[in-house]
N, C-alpha and C. Protein backbone atom coordinates (compact mmCIF):
# COMPACT_ATOMS: atom_id res chain seq x y z
N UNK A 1 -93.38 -169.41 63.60
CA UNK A 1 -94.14 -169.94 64.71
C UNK A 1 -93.55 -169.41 66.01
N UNK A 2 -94.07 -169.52 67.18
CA UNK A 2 -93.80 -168.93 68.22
C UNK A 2 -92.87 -170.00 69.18
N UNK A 3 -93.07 -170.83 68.73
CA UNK A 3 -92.20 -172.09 69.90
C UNK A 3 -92.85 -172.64 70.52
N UNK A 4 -94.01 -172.62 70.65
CA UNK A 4 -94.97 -173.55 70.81
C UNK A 4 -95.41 -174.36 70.03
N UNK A 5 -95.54 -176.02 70.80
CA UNK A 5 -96.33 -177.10 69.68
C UNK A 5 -97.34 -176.95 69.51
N UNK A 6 -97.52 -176.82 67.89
CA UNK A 6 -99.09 -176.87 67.63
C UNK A 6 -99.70 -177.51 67.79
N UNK A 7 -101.28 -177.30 68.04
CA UNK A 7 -101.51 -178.56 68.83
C UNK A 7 -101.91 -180.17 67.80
N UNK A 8 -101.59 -180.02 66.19
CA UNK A 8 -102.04 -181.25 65.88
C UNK A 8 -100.76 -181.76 65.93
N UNK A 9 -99.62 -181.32 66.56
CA UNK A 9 -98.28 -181.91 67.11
C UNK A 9 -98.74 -183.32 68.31
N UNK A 10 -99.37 -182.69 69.28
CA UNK A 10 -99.87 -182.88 70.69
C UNK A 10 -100.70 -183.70 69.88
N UNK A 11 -102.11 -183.82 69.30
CA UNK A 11 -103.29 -184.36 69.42
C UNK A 11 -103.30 -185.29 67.87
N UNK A 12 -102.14 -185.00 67.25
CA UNK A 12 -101.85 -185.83 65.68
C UNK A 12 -102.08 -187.21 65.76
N UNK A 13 -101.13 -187.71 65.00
CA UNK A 13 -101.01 -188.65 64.42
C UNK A 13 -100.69 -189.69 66.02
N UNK A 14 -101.07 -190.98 66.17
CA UNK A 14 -100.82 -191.49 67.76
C UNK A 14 -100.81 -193.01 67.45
N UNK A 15 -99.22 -193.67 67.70
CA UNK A 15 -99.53 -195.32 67.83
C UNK A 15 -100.02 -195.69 68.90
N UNK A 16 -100.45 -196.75 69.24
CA UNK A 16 -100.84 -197.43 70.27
C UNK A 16 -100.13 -198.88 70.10
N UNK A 17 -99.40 -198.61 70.68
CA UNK A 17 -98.35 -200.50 71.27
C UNK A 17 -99.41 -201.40 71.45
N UNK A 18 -99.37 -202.63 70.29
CA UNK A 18 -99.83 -203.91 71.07
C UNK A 18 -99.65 -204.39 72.22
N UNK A 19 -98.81 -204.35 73.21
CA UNK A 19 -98.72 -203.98 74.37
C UNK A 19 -99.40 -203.30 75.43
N UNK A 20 -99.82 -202.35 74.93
CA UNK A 20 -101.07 -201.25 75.56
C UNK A 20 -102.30 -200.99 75.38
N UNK A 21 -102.97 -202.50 74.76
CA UNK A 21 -104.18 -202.35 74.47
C UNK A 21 -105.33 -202.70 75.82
N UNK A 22 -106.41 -201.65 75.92
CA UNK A 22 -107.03 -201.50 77.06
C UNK A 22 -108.00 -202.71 77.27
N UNK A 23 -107.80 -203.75 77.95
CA UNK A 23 -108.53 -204.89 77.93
C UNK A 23 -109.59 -204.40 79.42
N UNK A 24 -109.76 -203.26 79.79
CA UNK A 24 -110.56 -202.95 80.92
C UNK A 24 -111.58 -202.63 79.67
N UNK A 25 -112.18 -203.49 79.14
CA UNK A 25 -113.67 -203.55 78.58
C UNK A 25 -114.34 -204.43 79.11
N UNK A 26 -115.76 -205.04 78.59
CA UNK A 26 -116.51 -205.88 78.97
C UNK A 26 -115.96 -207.31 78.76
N UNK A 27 -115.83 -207.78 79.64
CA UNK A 27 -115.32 -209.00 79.16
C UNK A 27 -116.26 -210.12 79.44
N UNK A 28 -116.56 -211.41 78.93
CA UNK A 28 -117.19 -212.63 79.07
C UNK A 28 -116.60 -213.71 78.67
N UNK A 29 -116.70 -214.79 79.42
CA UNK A 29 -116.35 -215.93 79.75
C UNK A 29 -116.12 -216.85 77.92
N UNK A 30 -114.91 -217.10 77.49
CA UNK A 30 -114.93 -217.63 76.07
C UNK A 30 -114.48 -216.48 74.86
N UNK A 31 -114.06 -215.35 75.79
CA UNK A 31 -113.43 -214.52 74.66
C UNK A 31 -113.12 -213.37 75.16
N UNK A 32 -111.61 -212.66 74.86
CA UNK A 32 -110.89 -211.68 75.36
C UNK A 32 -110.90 -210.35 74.50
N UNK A 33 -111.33 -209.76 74.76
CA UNK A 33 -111.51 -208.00 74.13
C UNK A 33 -110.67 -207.10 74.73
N UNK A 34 -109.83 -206.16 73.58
CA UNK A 34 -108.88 -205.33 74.25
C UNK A 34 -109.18 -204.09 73.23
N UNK A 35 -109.23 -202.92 73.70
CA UNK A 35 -109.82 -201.32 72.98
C UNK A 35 -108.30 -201.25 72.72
N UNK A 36 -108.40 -200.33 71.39
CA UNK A 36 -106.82 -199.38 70.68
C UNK A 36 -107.56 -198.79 70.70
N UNK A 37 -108.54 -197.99 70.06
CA UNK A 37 -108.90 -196.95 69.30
C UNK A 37 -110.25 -196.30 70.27
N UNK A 38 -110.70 -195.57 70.48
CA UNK A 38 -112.09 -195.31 71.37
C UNK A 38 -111.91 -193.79 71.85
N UNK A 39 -112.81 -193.06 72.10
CA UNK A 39 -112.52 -191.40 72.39
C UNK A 39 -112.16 -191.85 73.97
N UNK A 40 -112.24 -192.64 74.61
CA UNK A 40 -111.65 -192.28 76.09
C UNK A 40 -109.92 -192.45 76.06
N UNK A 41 -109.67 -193.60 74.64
CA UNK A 41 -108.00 -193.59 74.75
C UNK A 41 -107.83 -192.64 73.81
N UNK A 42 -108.10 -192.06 72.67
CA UNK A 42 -107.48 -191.02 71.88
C UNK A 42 -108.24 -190.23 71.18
N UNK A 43 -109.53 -189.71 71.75
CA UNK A 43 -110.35 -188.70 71.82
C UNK A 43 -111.16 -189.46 69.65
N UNK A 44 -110.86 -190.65 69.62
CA UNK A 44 -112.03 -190.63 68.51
C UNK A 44 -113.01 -190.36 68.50
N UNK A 45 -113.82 -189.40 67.74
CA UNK A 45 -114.91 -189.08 67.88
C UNK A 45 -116.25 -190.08 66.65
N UNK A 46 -115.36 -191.02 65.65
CA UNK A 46 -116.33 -191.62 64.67
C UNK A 46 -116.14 -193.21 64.21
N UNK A 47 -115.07 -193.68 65.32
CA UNK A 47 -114.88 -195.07 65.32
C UNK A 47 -114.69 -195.88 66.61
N UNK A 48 -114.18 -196.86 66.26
CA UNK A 48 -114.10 -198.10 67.77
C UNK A 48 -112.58 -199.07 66.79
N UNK A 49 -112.00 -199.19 67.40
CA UNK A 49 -111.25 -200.18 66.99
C UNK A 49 -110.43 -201.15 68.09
N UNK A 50 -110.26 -202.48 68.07
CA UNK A 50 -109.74 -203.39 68.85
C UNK A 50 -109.40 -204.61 68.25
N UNK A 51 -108.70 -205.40 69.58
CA UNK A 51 -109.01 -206.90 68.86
C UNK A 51 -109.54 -207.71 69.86
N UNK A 52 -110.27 -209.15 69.28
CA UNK A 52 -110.69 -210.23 69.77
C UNK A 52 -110.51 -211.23 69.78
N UNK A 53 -110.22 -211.81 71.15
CA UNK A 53 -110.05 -213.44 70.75
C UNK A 53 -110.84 -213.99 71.07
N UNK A 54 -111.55 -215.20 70.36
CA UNK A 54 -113.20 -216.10 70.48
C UNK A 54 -112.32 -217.39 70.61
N UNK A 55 -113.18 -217.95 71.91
CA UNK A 55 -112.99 -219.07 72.28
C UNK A 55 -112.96 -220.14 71.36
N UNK A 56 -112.83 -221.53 71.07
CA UNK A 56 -113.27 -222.52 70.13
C UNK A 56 -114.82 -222.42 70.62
N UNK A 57 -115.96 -222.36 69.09
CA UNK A 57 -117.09 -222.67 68.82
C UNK A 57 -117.76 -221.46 69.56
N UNK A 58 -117.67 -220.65 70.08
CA UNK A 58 -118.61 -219.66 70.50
C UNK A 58 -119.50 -219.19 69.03
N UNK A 59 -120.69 -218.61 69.75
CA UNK A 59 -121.48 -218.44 68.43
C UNK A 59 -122.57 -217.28 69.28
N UNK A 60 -122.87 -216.34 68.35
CA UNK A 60 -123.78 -215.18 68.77
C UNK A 60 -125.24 -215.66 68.41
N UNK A 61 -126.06 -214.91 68.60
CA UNK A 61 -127.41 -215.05 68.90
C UNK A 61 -127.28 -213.96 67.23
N UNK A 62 -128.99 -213.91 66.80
CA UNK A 62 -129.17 -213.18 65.47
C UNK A 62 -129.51 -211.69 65.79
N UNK A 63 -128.73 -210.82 65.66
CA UNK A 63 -128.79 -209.55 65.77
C UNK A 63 -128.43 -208.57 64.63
N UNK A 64 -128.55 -206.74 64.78
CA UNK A 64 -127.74 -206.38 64.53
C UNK A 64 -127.54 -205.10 64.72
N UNK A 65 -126.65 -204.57 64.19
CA UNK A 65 -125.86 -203.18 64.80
C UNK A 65 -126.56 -201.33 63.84
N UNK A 66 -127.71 -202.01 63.94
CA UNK A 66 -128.56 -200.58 63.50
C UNK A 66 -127.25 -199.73 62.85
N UNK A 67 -127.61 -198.43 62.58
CA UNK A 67 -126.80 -197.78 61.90
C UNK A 67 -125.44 -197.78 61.41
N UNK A 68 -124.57 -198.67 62.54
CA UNK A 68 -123.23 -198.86 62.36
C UNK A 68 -122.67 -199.85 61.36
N UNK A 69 -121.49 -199.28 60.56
CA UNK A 69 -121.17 -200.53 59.61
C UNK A 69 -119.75 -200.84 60.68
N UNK A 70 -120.04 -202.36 59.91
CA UNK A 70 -118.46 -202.86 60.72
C UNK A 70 -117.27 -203.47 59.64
N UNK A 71 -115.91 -203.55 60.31
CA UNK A 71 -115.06 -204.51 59.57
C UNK A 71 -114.61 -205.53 60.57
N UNK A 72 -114.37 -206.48 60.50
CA UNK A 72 -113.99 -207.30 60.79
C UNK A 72 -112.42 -208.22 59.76
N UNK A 73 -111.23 -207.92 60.51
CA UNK A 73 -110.21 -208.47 59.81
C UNK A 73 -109.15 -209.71 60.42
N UNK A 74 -109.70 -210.75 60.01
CA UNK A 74 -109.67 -212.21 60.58
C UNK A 74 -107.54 -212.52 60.52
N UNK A 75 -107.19 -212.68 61.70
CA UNK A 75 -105.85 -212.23 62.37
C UNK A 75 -105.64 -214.33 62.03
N UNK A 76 -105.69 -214.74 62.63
CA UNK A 76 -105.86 -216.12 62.67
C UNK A 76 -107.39 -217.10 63.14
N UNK A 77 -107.42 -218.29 62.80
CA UNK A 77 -108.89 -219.19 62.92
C UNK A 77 -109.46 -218.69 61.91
N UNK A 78 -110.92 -219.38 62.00
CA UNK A 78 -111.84 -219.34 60.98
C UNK A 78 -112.85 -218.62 61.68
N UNK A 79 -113.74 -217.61 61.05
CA UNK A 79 -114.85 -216.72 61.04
C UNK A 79 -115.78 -217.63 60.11
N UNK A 80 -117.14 -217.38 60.74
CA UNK A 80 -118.14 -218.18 60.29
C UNK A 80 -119.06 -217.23 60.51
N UNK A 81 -119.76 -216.37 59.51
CA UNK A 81 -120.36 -215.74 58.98
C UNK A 81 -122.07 -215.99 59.09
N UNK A 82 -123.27 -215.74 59.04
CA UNK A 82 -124.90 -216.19 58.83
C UNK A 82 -125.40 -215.05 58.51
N UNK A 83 -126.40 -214.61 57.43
CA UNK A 83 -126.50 -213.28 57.47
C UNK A 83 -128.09 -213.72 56.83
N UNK A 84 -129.10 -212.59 56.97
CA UNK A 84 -129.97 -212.70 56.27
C UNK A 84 -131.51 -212.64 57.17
N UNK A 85 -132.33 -212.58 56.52
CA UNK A 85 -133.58 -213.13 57.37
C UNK A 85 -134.24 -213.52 58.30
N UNK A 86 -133.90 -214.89 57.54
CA UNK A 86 -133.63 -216.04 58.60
C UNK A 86 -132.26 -217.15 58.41
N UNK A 87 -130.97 -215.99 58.54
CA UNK A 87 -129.65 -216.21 58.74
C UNK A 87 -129.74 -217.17 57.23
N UNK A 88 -130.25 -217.60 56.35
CA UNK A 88 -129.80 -218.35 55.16
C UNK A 88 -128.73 -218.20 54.25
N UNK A 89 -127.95 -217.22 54.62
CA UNK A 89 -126.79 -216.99 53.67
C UNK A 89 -125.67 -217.10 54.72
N UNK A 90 -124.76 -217.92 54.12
CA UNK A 90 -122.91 -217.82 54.77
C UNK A 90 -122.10 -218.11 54.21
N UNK A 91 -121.02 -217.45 54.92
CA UNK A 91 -119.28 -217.61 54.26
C UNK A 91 -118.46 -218.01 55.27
N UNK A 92 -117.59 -218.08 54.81
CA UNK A 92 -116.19 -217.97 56.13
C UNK A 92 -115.08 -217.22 55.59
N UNK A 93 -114.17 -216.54 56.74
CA UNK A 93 -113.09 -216.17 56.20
C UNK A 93 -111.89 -216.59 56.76
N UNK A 94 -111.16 -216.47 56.46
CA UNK A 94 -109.99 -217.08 57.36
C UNK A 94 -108.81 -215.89 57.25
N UNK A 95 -107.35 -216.42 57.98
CA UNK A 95 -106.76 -215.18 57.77
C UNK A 95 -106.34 -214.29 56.66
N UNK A 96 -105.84 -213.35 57.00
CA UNK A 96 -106.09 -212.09 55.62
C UNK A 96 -107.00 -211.30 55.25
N UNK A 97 -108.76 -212.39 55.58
CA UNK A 97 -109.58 -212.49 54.68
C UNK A 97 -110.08 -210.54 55.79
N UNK A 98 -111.26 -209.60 54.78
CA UNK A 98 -111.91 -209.26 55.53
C UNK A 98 -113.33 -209.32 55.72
N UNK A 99 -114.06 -209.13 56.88
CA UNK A 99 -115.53 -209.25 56.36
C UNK A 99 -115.83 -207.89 56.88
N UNK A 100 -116.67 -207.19 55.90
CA UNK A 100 -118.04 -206.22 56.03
C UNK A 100 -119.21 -206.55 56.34
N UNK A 101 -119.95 -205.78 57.29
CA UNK A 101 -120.79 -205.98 58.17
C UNK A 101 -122.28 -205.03 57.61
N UNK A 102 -122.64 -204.32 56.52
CA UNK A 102 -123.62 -203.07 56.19
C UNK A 102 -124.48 -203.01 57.64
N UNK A 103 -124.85 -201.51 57.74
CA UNK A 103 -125.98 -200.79 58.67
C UNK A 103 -127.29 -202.10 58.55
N UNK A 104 -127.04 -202.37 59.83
CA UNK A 104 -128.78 -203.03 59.63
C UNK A 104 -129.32 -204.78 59.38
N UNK A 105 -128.11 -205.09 58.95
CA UNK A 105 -128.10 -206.69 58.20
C UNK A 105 -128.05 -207.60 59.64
N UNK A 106 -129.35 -208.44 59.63
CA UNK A 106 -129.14 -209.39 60.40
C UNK A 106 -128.45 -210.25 60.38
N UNK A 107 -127.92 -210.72 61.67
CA UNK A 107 -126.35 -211.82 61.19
C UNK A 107 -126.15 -212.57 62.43
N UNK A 108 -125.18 -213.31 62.38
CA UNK A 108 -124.77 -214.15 63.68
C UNK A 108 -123.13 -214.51 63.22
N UNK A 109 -122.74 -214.55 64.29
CA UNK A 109 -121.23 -214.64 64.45
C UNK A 109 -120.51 -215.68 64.88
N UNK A 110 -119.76 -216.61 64.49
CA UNK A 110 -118.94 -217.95 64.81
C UNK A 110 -117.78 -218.29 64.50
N UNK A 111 -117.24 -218.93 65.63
CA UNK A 111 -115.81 -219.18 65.55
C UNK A 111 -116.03 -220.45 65.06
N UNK A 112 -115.90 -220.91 63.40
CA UNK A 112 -116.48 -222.22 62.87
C UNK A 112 -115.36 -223.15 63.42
N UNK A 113 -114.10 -222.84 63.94
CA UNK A 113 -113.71 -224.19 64.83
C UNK A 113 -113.56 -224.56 66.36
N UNK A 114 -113.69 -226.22 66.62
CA UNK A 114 -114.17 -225.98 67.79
C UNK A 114 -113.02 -226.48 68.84
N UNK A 115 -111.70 -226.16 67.80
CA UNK A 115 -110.36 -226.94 68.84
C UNK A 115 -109.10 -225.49 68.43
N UNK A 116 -109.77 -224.16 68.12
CA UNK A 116 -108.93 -223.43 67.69
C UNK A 116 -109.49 -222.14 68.46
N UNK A 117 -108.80 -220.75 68.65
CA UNK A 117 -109.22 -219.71 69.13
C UNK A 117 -109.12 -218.86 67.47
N UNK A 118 -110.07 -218.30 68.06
CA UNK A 118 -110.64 -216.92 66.72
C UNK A 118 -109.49 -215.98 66.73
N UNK A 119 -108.96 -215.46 66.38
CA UNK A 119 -108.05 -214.32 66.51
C UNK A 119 -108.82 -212.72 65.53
N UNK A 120 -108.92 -211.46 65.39
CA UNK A 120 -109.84 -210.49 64.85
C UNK A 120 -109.41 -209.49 65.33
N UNK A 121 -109.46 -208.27 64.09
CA UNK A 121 -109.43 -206.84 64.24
C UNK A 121 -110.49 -206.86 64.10
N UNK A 122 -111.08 -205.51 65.17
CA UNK A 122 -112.81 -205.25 64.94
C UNK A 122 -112.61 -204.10 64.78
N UNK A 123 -113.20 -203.11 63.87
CA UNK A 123 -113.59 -201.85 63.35
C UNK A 123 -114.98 -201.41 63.50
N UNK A 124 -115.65 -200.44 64.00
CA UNK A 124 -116.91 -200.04 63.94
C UNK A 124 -116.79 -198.38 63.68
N UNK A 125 -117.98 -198.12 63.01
CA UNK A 125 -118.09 -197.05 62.23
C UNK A 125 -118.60 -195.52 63.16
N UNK A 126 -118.41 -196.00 64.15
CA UNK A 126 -118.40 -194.92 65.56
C UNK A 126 -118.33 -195.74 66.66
N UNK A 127 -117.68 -195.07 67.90
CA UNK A 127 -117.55 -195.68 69.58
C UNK A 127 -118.76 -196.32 70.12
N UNK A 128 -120.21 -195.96 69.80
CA UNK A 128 -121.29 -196.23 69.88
C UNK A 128 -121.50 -198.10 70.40
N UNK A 129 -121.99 -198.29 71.27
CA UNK A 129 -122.38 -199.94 71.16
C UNK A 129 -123.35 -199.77 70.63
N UNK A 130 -123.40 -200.41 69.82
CA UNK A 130 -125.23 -200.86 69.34
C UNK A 130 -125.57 -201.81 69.27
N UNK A 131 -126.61 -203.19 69.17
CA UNK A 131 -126.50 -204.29 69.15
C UNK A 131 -128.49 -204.49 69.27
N UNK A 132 -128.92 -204.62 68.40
CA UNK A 132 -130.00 -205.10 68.21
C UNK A 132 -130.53 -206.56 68.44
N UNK A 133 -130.59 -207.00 69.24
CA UNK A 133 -131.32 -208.91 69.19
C UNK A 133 -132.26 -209.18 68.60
N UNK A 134 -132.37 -209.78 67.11
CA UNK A 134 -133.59 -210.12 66.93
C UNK A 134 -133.95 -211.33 67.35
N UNK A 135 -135.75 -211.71 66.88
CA UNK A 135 -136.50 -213.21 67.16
C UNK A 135 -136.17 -214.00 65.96
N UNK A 136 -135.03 -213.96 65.80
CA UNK A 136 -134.73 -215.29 64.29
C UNK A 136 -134.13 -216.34 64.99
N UNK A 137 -134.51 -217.09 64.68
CA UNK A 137 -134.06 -218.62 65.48
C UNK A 137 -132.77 -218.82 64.50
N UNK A 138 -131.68 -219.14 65.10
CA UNK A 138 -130.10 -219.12 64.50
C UNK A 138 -130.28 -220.30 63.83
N UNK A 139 -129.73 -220.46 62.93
CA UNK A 139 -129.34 -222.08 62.24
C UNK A 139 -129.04 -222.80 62.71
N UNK A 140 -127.25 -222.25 63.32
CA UNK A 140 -125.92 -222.71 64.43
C UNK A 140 -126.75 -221.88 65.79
N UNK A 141 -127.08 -222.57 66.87
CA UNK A 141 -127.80 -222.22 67.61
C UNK A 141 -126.64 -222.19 68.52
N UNK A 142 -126.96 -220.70 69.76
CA UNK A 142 -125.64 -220.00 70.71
C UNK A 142 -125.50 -221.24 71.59
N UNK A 143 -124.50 -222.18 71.75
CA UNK A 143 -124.49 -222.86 72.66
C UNK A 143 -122.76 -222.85 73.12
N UNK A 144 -122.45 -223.79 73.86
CA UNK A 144 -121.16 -224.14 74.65
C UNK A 144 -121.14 -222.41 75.23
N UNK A 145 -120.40 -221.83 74.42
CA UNK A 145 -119.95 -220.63 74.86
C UNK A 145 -120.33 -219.81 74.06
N UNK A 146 -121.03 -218.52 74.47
CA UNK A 146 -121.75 -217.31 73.85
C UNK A 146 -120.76 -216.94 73.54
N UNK A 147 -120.86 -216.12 72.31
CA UNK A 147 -120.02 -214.64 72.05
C UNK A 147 -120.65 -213.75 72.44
N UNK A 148 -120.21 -212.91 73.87
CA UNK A 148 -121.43 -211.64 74.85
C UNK A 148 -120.50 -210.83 74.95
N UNK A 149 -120.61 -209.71 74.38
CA UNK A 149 -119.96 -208.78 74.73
C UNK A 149 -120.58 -207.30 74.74
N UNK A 150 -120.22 -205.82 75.13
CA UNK A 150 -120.97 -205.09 75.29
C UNK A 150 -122.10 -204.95 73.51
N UNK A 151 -121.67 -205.03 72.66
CA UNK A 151 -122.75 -205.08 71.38
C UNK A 151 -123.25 -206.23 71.00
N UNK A 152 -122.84 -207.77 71.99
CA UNK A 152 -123.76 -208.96 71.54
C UNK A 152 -124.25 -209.03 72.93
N UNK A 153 -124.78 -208.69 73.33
CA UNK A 153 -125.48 -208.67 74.75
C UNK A 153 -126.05 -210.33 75.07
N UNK A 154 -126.55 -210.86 73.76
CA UNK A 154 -127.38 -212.03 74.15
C UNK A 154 -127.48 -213.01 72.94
């Protein structure tokens, strides 16, 4: 080699300090979002990765994320899950647990307790926001505090 770093030296392998996570995202009132992963901090070109904290009881409206699949990996609190139709199917996960999100699946999102904060790794399957709103009337209807963020718009 010539003595120069190659460049997957320079552009390789890259931690990001919990410490240094970019919370200059969208933020809304009942829950704190901070970017690791995104092509403006380390040139990803096919994911999104961060974490979230959800207020007690926030709850999303019925949407969903067209093409993108997601993970979701529950850090501490309970995740409260609605998926379907007309949202008729749910789970919860709690910590450890993970949830998968498939391209397309209508769903709604909840922090099922209402004296605890959500804690969450979020994974998405490119940088992309996407966020579809559908007209399904929620089960757990969005009240106290929305979960709004740039892909739950509403």
């Amino acid at each position: 080699m010539s003595g120069q770093d190659p460049a997957w030296k320079r552009d390789g392998v890259q931690v990001i300090p919990s410490d240094s996570l970019d919370s200059n995202t969208a933020q809304t009132p009942g829950m704190d979002r901070a970017a690791a992963i995104n092509f403006a901090r380390v040139g990803a070109q096919k994911l999104w990765a961060g974490t979230v904290k959800i207020h007690p009881d926030a709850k999303t409206g019925a949407h969903h994320h067209g093409h993108l699949e997601s993970v979701i990996y529950v850090l501490k609190g309970k995740a409260r899950m609605r998926w379907g139709e007309s949202l008729q199917f749910v789970c919860e996960a709690g910590p450890g647990d993970f949830i998968y999100v498939p391209p397309y699946v209508p769903h709604q999102e909840i922090n099922a307790n209402q004296d605890e904060e959500l804690e969450c790794v979020l994974m998405r399957s490119d940088g992309e926001a996407v966020a579809v709103n559908l007209d399904i009337e929620p089960v757990e209807k969005p009240e106290t505090v929305k979960w709004i963020d740039p892909t739950h718009p509403h």
